[in-house]
Protein backbone atom coordinates (compact mmCIF):
# COMPACT_ATOMS: atom_id res chain seq x y z
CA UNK A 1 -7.94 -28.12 10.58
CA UNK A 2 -4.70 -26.25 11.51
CA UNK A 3 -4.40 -22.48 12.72
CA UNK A 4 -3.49 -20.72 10.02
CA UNK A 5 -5.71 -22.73 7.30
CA UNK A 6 -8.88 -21.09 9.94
CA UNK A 7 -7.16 -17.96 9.23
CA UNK A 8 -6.70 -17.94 5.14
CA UNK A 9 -10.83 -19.04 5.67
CA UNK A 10 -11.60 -16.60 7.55
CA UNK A 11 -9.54 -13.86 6.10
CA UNK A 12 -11.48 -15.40 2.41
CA UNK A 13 -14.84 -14.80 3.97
CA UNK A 14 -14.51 -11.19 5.15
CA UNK A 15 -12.89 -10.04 2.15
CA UNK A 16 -15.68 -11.12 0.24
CA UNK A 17 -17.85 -9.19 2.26
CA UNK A 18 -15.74 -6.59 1.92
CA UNK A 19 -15.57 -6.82 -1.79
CA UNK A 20 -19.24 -7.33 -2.07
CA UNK A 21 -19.49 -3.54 0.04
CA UNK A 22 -17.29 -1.62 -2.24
CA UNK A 23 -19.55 -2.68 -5.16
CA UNK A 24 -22.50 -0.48 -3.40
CA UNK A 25 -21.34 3.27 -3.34
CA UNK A 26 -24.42 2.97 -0.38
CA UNK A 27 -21.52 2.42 2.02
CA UNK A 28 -19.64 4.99 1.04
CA UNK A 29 -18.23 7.62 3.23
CA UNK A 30 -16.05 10.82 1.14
CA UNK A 31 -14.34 12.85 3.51
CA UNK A 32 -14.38 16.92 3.23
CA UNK A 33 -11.41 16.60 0.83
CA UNK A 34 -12.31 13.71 -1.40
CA UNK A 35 -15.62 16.04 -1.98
CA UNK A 36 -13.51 19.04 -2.67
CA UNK A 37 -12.17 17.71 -6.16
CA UNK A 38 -14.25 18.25 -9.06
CA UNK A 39 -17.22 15.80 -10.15
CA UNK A 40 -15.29 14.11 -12.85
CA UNK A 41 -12.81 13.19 -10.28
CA UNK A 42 -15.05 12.49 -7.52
CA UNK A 43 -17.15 10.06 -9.79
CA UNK A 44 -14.17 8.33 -11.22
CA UNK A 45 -12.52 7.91 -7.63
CA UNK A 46 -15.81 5.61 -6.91
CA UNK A 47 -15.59 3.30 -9.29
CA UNK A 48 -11.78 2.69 -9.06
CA UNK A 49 -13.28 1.60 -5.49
CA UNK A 50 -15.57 -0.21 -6.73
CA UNK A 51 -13.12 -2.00 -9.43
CA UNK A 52 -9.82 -1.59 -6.84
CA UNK A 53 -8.16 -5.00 -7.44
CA UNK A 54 -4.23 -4.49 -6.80
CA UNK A 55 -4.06 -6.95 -3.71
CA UNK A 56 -0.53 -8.01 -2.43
CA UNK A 57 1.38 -9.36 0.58
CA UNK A 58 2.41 -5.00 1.08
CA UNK A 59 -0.91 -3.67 0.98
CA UNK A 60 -3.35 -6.29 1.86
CA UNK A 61 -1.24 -8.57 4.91
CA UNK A 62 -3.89 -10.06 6.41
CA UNK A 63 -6.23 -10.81 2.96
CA UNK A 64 -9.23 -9.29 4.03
CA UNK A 65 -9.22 -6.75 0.78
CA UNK A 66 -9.76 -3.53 3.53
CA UNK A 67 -8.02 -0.85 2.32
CA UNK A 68 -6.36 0.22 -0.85
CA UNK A 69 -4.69 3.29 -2.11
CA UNK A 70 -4.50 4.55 -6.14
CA UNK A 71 -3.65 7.63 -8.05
CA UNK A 72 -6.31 9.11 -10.04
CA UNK A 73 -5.99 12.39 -11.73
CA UNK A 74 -3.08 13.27 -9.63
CA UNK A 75 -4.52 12.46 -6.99
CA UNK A 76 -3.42 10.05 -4.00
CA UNK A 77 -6.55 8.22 -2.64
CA UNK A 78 -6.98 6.46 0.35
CA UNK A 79 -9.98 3.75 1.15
CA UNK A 80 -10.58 1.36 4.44
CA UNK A 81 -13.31 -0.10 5.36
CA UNK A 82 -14.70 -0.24 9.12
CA UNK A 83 -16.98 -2.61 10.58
CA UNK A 84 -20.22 -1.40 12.77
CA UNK A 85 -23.50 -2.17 14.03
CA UNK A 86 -26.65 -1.54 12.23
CA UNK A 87 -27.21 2.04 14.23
CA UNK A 88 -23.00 3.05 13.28
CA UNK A 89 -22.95 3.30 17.63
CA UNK A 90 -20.08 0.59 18.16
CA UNK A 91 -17.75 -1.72 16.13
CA UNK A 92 -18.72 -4.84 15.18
CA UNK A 93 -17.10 -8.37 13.73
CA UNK A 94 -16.76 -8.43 10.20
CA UNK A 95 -18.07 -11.73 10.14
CA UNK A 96 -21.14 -11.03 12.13
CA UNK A 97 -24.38 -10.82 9.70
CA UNK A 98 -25.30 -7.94 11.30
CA UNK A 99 -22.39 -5.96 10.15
CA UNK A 100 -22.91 -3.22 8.83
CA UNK A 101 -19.58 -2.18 6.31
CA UNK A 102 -18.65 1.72 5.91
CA UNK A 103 -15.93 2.28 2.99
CA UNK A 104 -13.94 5.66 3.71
CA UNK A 105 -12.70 7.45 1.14
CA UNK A 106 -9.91 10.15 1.48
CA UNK A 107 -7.06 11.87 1.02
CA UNK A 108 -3.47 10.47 2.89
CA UNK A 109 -3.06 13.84 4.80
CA UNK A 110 -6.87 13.40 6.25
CA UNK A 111 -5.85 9.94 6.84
């Protein structure tokens, strides 16, 4: 098995994972001015998480489906997800089963 074929596998594997945490508002993390905006807005931010599917080559160059950006309501939004250990002390691999997957959501100037 070459190099980069380990890579597209590996790169498949976390963003499944990854996928499979944005379905869960659980991990979700809004910042101060996500939480700001009005409940309507706030509730339809999460599920375009949730449903966020616009994956290219720009946004997305390594394939692990980690962060993602949308308008909504005239609002830019901002989303990345960060990998940690079960106590959210220190970082963690993304593959590891203990990872534990936050998904912040925010606004690009809090970025």
């Amino acid at each position: 098995m070459d190099t980069k074929q380990v890579q597209n596998e590996t790169a498949a594997q976390i963003a499944a994972l990854n996928d499979a945490a944005r379905s869960n508002a659980f991990n979700y993390m809004a910042t101060r001015g996500v939480m700001s905006l009005d409940e309507v807005t706030i509730s339809d931010i999460f599920v375009a998480v949730q449903d966020f599917s616009k994956f290219t080559e720009d946004n997305d160059p390594y394939g692990e489906h980690d962060f993602g950006s949308f308008k909504i309501h005239g609002h830019k939004i901002f989303w990345k997800i960060d990998y940690y250990d079960q106590q959210l002390k220190y970082g963690s691999d993304p593959l590891d089963p203990n990872c534990r997957r936050v998904v912040t959501i925010m606004l690009p100037e809090e970025y």
